[in-house]
Protein backbone atom coordinates (compact mmCIF):
# COMPACT_ATOMS: atom_id res chain seq x y z
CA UNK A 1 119.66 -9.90 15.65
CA UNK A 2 122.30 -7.81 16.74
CA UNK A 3 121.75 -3.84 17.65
CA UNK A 4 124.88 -1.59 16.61
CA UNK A 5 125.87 1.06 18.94
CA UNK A 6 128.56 3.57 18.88
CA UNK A 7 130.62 3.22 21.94
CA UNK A 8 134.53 3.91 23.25
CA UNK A 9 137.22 1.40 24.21
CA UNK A 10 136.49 -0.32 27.13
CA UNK A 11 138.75 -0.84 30.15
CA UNK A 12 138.13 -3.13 32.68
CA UNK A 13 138.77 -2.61 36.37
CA UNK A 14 140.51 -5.66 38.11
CA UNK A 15 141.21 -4.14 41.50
CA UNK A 16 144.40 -5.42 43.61
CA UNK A 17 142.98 -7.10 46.87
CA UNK A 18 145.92 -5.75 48.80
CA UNK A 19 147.79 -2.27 48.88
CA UNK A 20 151.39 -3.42 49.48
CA UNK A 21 154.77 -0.60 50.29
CA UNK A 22 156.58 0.17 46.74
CA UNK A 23 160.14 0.22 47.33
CA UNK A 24 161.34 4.29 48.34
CA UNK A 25 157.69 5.16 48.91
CA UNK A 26 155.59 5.41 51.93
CA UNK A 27 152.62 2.87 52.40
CA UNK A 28 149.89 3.05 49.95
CA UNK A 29 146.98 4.53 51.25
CA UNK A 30 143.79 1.68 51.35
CA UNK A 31 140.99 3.26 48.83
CA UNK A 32 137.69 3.08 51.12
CA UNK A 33 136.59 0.30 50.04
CA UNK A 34 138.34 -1.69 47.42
CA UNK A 35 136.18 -2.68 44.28
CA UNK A 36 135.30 -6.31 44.01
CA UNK A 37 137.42 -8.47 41.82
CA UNK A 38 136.36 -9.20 37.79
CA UNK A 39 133.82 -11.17 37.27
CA UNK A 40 134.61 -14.45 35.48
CA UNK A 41 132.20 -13.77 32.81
CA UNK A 42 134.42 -10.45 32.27
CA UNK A 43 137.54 -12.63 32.48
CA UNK A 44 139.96 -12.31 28.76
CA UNK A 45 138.49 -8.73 27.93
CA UNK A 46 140.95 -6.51 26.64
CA UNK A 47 141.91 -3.86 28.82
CA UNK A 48 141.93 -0.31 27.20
CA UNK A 49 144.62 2.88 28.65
CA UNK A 50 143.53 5.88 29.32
CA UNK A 51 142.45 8.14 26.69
CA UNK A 52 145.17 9.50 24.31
CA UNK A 53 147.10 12.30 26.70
CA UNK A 54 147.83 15.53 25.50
CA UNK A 55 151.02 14.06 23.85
CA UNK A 56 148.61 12.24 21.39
CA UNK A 57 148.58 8.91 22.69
CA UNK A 58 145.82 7.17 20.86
CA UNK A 59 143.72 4.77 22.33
CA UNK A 60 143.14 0.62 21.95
CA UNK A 61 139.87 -0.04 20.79
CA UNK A 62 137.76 -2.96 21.26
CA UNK A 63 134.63 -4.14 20.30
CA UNK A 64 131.70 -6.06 21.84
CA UNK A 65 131.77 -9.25 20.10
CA UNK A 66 128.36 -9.96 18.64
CA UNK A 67 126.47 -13.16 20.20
CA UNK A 68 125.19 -14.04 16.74
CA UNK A 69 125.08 -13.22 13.49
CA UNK A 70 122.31 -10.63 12.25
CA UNK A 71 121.03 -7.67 10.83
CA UNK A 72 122.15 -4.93 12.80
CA UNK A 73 120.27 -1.55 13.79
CA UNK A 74 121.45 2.02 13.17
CA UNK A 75 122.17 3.84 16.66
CA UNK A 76 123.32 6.83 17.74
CA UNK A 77 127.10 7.74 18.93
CA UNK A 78 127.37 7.89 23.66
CA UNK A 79 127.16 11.72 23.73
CA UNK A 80 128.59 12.62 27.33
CA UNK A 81 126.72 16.08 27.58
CA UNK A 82 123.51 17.02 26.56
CA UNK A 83 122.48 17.76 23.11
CA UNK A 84 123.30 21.51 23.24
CA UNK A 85 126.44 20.75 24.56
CA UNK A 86 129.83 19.63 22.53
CA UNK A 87 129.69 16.76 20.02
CA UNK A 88 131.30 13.58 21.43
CA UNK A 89 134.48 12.15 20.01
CA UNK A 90 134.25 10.60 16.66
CA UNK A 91 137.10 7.95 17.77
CA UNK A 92 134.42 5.15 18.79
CA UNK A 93 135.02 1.42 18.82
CA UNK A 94 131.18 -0.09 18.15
CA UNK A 95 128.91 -1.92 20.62
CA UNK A 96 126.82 -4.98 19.45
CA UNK A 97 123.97 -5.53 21.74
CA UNK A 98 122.47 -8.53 20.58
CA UNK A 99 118.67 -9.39 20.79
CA UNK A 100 119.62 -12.13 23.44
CA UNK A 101 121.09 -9.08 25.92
CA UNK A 102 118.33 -6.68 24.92
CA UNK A 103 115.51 -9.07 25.92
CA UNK A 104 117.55 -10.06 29.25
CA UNK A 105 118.33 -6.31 29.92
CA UNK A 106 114.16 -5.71 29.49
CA UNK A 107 113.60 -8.83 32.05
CA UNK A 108 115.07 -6.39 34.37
CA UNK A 109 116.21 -9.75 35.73
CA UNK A 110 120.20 -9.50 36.72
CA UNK A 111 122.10 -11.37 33.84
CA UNK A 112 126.13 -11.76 32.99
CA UNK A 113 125.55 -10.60 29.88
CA UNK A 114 123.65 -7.57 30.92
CA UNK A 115 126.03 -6.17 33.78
CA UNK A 116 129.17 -6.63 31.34
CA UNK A 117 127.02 -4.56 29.16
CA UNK A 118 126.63 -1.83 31.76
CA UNK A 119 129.95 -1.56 32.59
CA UNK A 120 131.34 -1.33 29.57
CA UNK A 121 129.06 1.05 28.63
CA UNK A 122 129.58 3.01 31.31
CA UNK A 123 133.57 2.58 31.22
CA UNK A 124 133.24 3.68 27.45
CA UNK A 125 131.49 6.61 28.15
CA UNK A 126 133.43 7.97 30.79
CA UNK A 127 137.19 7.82 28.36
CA UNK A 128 134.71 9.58 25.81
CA UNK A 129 134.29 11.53 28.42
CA UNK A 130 137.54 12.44 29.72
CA UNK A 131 139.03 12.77 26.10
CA UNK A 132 136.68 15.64 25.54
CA UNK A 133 137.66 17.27 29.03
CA UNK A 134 141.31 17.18 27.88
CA UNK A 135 141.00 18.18 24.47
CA UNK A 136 139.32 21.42 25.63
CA UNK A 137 141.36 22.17 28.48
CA UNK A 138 143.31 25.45 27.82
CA UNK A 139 146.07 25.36 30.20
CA UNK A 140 149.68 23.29 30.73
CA UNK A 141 149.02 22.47 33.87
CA UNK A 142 146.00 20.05 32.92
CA UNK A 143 148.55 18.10 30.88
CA UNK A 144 151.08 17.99 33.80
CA UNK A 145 148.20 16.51 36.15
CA UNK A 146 147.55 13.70 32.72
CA UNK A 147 151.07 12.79 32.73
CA UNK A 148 150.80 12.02 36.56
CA UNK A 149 147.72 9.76 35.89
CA UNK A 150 149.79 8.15 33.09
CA UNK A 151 153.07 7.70 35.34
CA UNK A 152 150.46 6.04 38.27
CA UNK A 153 148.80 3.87 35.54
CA UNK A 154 152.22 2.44 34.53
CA UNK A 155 152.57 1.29 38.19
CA UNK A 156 149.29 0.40 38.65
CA UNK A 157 146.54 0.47 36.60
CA UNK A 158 143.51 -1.02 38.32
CA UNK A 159 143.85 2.19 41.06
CA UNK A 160 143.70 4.74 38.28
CA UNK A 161 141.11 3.25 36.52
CA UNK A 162 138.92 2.97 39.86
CA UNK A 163 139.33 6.96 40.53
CA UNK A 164 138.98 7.63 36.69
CA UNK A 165 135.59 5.88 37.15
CA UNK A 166 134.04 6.41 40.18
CA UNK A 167 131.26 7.87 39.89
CA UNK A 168 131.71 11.35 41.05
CA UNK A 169 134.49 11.38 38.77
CA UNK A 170 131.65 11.70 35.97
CA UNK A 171 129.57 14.90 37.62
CA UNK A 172 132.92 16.39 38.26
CA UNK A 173 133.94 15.92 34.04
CA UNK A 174 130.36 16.88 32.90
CA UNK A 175 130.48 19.53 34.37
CA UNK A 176 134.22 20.50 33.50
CA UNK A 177 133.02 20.41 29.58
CA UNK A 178 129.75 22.37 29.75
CA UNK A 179 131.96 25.16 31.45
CA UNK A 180 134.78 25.00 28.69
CA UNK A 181 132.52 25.13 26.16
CA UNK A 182 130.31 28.31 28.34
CA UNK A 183 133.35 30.64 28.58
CA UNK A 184 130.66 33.10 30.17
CA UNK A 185 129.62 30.98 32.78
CA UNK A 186 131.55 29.96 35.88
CA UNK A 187 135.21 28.79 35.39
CA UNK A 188 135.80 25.68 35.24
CA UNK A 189 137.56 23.47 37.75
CA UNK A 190 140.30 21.95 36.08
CA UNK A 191 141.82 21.82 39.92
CA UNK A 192 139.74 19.17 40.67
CA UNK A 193 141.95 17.16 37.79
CA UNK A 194 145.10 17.56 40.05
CA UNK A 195 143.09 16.14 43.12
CA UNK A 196 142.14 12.57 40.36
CA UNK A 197 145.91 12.84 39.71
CA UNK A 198 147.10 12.80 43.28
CA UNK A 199 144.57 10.73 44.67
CA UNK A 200 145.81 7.89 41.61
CA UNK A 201 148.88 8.46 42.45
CA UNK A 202 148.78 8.29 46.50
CA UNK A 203 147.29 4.77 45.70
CA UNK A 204 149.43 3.56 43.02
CA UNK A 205 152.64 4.20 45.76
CA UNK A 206 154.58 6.32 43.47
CA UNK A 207 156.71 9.48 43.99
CA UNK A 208 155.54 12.61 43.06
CA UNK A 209 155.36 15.73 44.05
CA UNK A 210 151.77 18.77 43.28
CA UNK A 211 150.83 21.46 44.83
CA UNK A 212 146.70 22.41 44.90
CA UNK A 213 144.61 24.70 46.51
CA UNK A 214 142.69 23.42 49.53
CA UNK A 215 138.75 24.29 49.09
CA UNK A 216 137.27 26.15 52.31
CA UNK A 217 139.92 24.22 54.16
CA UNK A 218 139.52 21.05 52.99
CA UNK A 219 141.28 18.97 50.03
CA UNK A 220 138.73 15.60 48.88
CA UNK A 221 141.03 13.25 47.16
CA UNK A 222 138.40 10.93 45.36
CA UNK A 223 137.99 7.82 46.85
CA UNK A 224 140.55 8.33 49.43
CA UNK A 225 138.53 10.77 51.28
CA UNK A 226 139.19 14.34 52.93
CA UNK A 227 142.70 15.44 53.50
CA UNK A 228 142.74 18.89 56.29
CA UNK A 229 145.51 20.85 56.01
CA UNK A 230 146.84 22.52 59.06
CA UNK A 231 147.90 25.93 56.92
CA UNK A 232 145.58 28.55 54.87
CA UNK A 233 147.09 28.53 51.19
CA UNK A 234 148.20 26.13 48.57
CA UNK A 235 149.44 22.42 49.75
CA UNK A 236 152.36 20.74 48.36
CA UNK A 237 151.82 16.91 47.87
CA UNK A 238 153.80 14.50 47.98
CA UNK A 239 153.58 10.15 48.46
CA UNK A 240 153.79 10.58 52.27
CA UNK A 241 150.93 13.27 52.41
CA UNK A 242 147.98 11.09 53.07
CA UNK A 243 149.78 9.39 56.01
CA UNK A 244 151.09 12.46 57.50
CA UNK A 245 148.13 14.94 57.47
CA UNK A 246 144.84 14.96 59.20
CA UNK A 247 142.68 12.62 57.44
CA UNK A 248 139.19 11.67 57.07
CA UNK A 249 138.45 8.36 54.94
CA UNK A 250 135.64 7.67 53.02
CA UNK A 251 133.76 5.23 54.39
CA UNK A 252 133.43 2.08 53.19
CA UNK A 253 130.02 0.15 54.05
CA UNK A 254 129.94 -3.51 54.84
CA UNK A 255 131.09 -6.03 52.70
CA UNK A 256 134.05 -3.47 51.57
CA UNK A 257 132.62 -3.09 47.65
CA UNK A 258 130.41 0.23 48.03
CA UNK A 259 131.33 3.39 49.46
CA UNK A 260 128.48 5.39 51.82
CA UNK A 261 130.24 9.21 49.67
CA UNK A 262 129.28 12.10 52.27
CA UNK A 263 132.58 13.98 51.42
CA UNK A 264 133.43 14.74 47.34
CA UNK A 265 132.27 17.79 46.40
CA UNK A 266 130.82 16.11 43.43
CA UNK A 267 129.03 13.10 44.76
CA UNK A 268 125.88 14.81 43.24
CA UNK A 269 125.19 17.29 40.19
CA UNK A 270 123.84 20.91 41.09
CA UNK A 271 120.32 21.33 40.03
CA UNK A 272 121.13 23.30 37.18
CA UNK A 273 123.25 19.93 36.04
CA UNK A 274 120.70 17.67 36.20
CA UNK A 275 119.86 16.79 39.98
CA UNK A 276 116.11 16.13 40.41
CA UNK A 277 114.44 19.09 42.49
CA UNK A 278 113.89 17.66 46.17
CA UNK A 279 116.69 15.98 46.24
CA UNK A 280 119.73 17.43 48.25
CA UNK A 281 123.11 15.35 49.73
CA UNK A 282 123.55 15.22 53.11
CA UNK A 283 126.20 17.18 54.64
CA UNK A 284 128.81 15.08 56.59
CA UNK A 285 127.63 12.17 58.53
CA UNK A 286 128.67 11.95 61.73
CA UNK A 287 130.28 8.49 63.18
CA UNK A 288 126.89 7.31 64.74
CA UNK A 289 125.37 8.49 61.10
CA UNK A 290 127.97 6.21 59.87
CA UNK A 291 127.25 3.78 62.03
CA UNK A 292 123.35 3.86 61.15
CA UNK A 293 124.02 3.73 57.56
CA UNK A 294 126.25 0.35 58.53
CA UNK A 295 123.12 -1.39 60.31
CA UNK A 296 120.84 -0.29 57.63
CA UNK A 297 123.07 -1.71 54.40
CA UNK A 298 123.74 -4.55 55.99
CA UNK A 299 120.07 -5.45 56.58
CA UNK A 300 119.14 -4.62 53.00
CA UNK A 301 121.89 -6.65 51.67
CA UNK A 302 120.71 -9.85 53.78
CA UNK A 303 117.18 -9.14 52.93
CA UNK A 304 117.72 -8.67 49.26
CA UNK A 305 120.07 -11.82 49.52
CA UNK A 306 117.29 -14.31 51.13
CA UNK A 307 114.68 -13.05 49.05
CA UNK A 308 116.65 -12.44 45.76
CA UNK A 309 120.16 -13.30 45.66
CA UNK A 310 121.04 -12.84 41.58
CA UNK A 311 119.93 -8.77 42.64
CA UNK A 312 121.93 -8.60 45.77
CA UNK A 313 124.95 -9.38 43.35
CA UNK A 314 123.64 -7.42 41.03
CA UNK A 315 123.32 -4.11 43.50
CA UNK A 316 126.94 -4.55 44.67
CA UNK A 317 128.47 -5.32 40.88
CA UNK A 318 126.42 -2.23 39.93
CA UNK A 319 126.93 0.48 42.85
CA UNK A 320 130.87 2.36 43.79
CA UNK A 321 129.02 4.57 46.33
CA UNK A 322 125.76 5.65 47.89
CA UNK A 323 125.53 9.34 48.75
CA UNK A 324 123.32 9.79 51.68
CA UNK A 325 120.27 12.53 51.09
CA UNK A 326 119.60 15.35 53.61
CA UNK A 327 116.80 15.09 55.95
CA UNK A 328 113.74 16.71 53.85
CA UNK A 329 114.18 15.53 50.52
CA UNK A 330 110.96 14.00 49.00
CA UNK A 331 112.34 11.10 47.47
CA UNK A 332 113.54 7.68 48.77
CA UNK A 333 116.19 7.72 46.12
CA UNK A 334 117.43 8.94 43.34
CA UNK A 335 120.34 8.28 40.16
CA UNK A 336 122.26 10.82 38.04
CA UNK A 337 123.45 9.80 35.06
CA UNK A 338 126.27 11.33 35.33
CA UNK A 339 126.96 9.78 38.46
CA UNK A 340 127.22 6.20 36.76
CA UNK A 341 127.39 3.74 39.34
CA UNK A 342 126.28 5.43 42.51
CA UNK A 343 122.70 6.47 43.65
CA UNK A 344 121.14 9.00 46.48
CA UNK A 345 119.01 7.15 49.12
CA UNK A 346 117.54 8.15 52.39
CA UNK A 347 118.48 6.50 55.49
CA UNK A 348 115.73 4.42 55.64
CA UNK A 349 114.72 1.09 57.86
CA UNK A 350 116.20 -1.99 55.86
CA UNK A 351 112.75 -3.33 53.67
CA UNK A 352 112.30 -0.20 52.65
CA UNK A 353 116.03 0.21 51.76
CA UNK A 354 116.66 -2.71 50.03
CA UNK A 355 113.44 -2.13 47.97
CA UNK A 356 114.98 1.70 46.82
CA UNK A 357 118.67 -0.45 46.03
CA UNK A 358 116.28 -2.91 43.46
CA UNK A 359 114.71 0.23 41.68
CA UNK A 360 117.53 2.85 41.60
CA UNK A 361 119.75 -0.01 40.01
CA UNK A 362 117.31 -0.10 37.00
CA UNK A 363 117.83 3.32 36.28
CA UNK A 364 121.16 3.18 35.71
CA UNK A 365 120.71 0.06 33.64
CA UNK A 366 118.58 1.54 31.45
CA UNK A 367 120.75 4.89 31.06
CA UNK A 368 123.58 2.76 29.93
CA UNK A 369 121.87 0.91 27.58
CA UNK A 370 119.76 4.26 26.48
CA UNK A 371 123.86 5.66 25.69
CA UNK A 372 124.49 3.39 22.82
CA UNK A 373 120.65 2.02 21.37
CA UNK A 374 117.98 4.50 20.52
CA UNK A 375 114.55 3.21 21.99
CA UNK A 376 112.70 6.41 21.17
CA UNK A 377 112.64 9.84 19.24
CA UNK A 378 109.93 11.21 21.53
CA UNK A 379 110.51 14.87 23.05
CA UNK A 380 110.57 15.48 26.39
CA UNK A 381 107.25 16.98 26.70
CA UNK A 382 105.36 15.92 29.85
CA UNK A 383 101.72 14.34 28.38
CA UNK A 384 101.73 10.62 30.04
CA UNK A 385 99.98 9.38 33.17
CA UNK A 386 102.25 7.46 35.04
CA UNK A 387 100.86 5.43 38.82
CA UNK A 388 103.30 6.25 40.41
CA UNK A 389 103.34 9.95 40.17
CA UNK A 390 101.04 12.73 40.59
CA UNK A 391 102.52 14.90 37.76
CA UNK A 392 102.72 14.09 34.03
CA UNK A 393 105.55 12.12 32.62
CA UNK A 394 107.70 12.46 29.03
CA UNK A 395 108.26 9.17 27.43
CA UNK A 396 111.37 9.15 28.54
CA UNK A 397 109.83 9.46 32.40
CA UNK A 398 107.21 6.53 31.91
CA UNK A 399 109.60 4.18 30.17
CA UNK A 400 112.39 4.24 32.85
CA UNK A 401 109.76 4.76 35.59
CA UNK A 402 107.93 1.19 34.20
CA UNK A 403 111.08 -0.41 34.32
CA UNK A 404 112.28 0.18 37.70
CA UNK A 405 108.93 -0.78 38.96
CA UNK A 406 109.11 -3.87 36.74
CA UNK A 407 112.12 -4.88 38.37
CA UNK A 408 110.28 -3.72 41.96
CA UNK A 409 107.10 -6.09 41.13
CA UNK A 410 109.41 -8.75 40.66
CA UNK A 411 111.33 -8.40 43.81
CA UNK A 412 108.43 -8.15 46.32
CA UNK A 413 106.78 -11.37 44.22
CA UNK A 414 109.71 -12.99 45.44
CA UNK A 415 110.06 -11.58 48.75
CA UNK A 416 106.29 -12.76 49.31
CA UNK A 417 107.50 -16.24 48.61
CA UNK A 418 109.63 -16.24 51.57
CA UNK A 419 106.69 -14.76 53.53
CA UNK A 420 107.94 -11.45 53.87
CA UNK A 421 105.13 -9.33 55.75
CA UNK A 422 103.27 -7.11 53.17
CA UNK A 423 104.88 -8.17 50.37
CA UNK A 424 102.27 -9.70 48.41
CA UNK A 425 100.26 -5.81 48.54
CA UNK A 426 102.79 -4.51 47.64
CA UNK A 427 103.67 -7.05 44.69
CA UNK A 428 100.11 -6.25 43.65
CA UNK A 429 99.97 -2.79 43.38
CA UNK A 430 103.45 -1.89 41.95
CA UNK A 431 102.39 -5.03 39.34
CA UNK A 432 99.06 -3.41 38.47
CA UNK A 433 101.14 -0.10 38.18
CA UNK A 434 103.68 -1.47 35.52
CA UNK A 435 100.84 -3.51 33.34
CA UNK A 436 98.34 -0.40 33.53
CA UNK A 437 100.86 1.89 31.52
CA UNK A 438 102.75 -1.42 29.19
CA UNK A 439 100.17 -0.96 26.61
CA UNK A 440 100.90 3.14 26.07
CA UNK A 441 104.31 2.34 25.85
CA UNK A 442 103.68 -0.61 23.24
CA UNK A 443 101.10 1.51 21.43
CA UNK A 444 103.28 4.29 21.05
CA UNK A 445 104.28 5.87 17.91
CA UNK A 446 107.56 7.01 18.80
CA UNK A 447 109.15 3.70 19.67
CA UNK A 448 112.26 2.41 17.21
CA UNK A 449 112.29 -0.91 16.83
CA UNK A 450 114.86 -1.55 19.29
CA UNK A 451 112.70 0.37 21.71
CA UNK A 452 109.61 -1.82 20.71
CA UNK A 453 111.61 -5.02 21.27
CA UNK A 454 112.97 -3.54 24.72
CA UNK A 455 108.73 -2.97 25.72
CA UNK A 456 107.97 -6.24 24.19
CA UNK A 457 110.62 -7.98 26.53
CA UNK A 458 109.09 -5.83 29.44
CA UNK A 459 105.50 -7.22 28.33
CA UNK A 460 106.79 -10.52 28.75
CA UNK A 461 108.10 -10.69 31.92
CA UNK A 462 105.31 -8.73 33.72
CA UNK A 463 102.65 -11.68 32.28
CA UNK A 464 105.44 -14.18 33.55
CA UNK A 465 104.39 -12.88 37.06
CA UNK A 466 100.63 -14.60 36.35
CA UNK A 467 102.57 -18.20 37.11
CA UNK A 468 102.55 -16.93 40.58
CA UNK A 469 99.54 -14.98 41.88
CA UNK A 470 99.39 -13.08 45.05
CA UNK A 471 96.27 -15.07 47.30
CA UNK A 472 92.57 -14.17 46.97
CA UNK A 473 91.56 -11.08 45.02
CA UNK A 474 94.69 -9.05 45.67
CA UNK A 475 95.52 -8.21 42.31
CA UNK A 476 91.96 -7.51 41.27
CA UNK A 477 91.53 -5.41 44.69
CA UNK A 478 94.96 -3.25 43.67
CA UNK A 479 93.43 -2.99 39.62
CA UNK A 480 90.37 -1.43 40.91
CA UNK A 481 92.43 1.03 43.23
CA UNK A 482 94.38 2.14 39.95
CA UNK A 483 91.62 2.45 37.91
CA UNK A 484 90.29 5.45 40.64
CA UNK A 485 93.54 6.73 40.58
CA UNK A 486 93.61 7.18 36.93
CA UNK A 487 90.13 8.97 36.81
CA UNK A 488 91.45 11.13 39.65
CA UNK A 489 94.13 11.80 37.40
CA UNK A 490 92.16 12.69 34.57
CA UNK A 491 90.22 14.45 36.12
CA UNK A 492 92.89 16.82 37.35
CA UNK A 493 94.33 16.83 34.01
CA UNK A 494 91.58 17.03 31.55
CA UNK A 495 93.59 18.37 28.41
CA UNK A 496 95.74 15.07 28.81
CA UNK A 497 93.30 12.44 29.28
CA UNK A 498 94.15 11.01 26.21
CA UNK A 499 97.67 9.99 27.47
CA UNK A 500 96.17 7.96 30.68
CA UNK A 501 95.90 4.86 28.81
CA UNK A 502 93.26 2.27 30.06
């Protein structure tokens, strides 16, 4: 069976290992850091442009091939804002997500298939995306900053495609449209286009010459990092800029795929956008922050490679950047949608790390997939008990929460193999956690049948776990815990004891 989506063309980002001199053009400046190269399973995709240009331009499409033949379900169109906001495109090539994906993508276990998925998903909705920005845009200059993105994609593509999509690139563009289409609210800042532009074009090594407005000082070129002019006022720009100015580059973390983002100005949505209360960026790191944040991803990448190496892959396929959360925030982590590709974590010792990497990852799976397959029609109406919380969960809440824990279980099972300290607790209670609340989710009445398969998939994988137990009654000791934790909960919450399951 094969489950229709609605979805844009798809580009694919093949990133050039090296940033050589074009002829008549100072050095390219290094992005910090360099994407990793396709994967082979990616390899003979067609690559799509940019989305039409003001000129008209119109887009290649192409589809997902289906895996097999099949009915196919009904989905809905990837709608870039939220449903008050402006309709998406109508100009949408079609996803197939095929039962064979949809079961691997509810494993939570890392899968070719599945990642493709993701990306092109995410890829898809960001041209939607852009399109929309552009085709509301009332001014000239918007189109002059397009044509320079077009003239840098000519010389090289893979840089404008990584600025295009990197994931601050999407808060920046969500926002953009909700403003165009709220001509009382604040103005939107279309600037922030000419900053994509030069930034693309400082990286492709072509001439050019723009003039923007500094912010408070400071000009963020996205993933370039912060350029400090020495002179109040507007900036002319030209190919030599970056190398001449006072410079601060984003830094890269080890292994040169991932970015540590303390700098754009849209690494995370304002609260009003969609950022979770609690959870606030950190201002600029210093270089022993920097530093920190080095010893700490590195030790979460080797743990999540001994322990789970198909996830380490997956985390680094997966994440452009990690923005950094200010000291106070209540949460370990955290992931935007709109920020596609990036999440907010705490600087946190490496276990603990490496355990937020494995859960924030399955968010943004399941927001891509939740783009182009309807797995629900519930509201967003907070009735559900959900372990892991203290506060009632929407549908939408429980389902993404089970998942990420899902994926969590399955990590510290395997962790516990290797004899990591603790892990088998921990294994146990995040397990009990995720099988307490499968059966609401099963049960419920607002499931499509995509959704239902998604849950059953889930369902599977968390009884998979029974082929290796944690030792002695840990399981049963971490079931009884939960089952006090869901009277407490009930108790608290009389009026919504019916949603607590059990």
């Amino acid at each position: 069976m094969n489950h229709r989506a609605e979805a844009t063309p798809r580009t694919e980002v093949t990133p050039r290992t090296e940033a050589s001199p074009s002829a008549g053009a100072s050095p390219r400046p290094a992005a910090a850091p360099r994407p990793e190269a396709a994967h082979p399973a990616e390899a003979g995709h067609p690559a799509g442009p940019l989305p039409a240009g003001p000129a008209g331009r119109t887009p290649r499409a192409a589809a997902v091939p289906a895996q097999h033949a099949g009915p196919t379900h009904p989905t809905h169109p990837v709608n870039p804002t939220d449903p008050a906001g402006p309709p998406a495109p109508t100009d949408l090539a079609r996803f197939a997500v095929s039962s064979h994906t949809l079961r691997a993508l509810a494993s939570t276990e890392p899968s070719a298939e599945g990642t493709r998925l993701v990306r092109d998903v995410r890829r898809s909705k960001r041209l939607v995306l852009l399109r929309a920005v552009l085709d509301a845009a009332p001014d000239a200059e918007a189109a002059e900053r397009w044509a320079l993105l077009e003239e840098a994609e000519r010389q090289d593509p893979d840089a404008v495609r990584d600025v295009l999509h990197y994931p601050a690139t999407g808060v920046w563009a969500e926002e953009t449209l909700r403003r165009l289409h709220a001509p009382q609210g604040p103005a939107p800042d279309l600037g922030h286009l000419g900053a994509l532009a030069v930034a693309a074009a400082l990286r492709a090594g072509i001439s050019f010459k723009v003039t923007l407005r500094p912010v408070h000082g400071r000009l963020v070129l996205p993933t370039l990092g912060l350029l400090r002019p020495d002179r109040p006022g507007p900036l002319v720009l030209t190919e030599r800029s970056w190398g001449a100015a006072d410079t601060l580059p984003l830094h890269a973390l080890p292994g040169g795929v991932t970015a540590l983002d303390d700098l754009d100005p849209y690494r995370a949505a304002a609260p009003a956008d969609g950022r979770p209360a609690g959870v606030r960026p950190a201002r600029r790191l210093t270089p022993k922050g920097h530093k920190r944040w080095d010893t700490q991803w590195s030790g979460a990448l080797t743990l999540l490679e001994r322990y789970d190496s198909t996830r380490a892959e997956e985390t680094t396929r997966l994440l452009r950047s990690v923005v950094p959360l200010a000291g106070g925030s209540r949460s370990s982590g955290a992931t935007l949608p709109a920020a596609a590709g990036s999440v907010l974590a705490r600087a946190q010792a490496p276990p603990a790390l490496a355990a937020t990497l494995v859960h924030e990852v399955q968010h943004g799976k399941l927001a891509a997939l939740a783009d182009v397959l309807t797995l629900h029609t519930a509201d967003r109406t907070p009735r559900h008990w959900a372990p892991w919380r203290s506060d009632p969960r929407p549908l939408e809440g429980l389902l993404h929460g089970a998942y990420a824990h899902l994926a969590l279980a399955g990590y510290w099972q395997r962790a516990a193999l290797y004899g990591a300290r603790g892990a088998w607790a921990q294994h146990a209670r995040v397990r009990a956690q995720v099988a307490a609340v499968l059966p609401a989710l099963r049960a419920h009445p607002q499931l499509t049948l995509t959704g239902s398969e998604f849950v059953e998939g889930m369902t599977i994988a968390e009884r998979a776990m029974d082929e290796l137990p944690p030792p002695g009654d840990q399981h049963a000791t971490a079931r009884r815990a939960l089952e006090r934790e869901r009277g407490a909960w009930c108790e608290a919450h009389p009026e919504l004891a019916a949603f607590a399951g059990g």
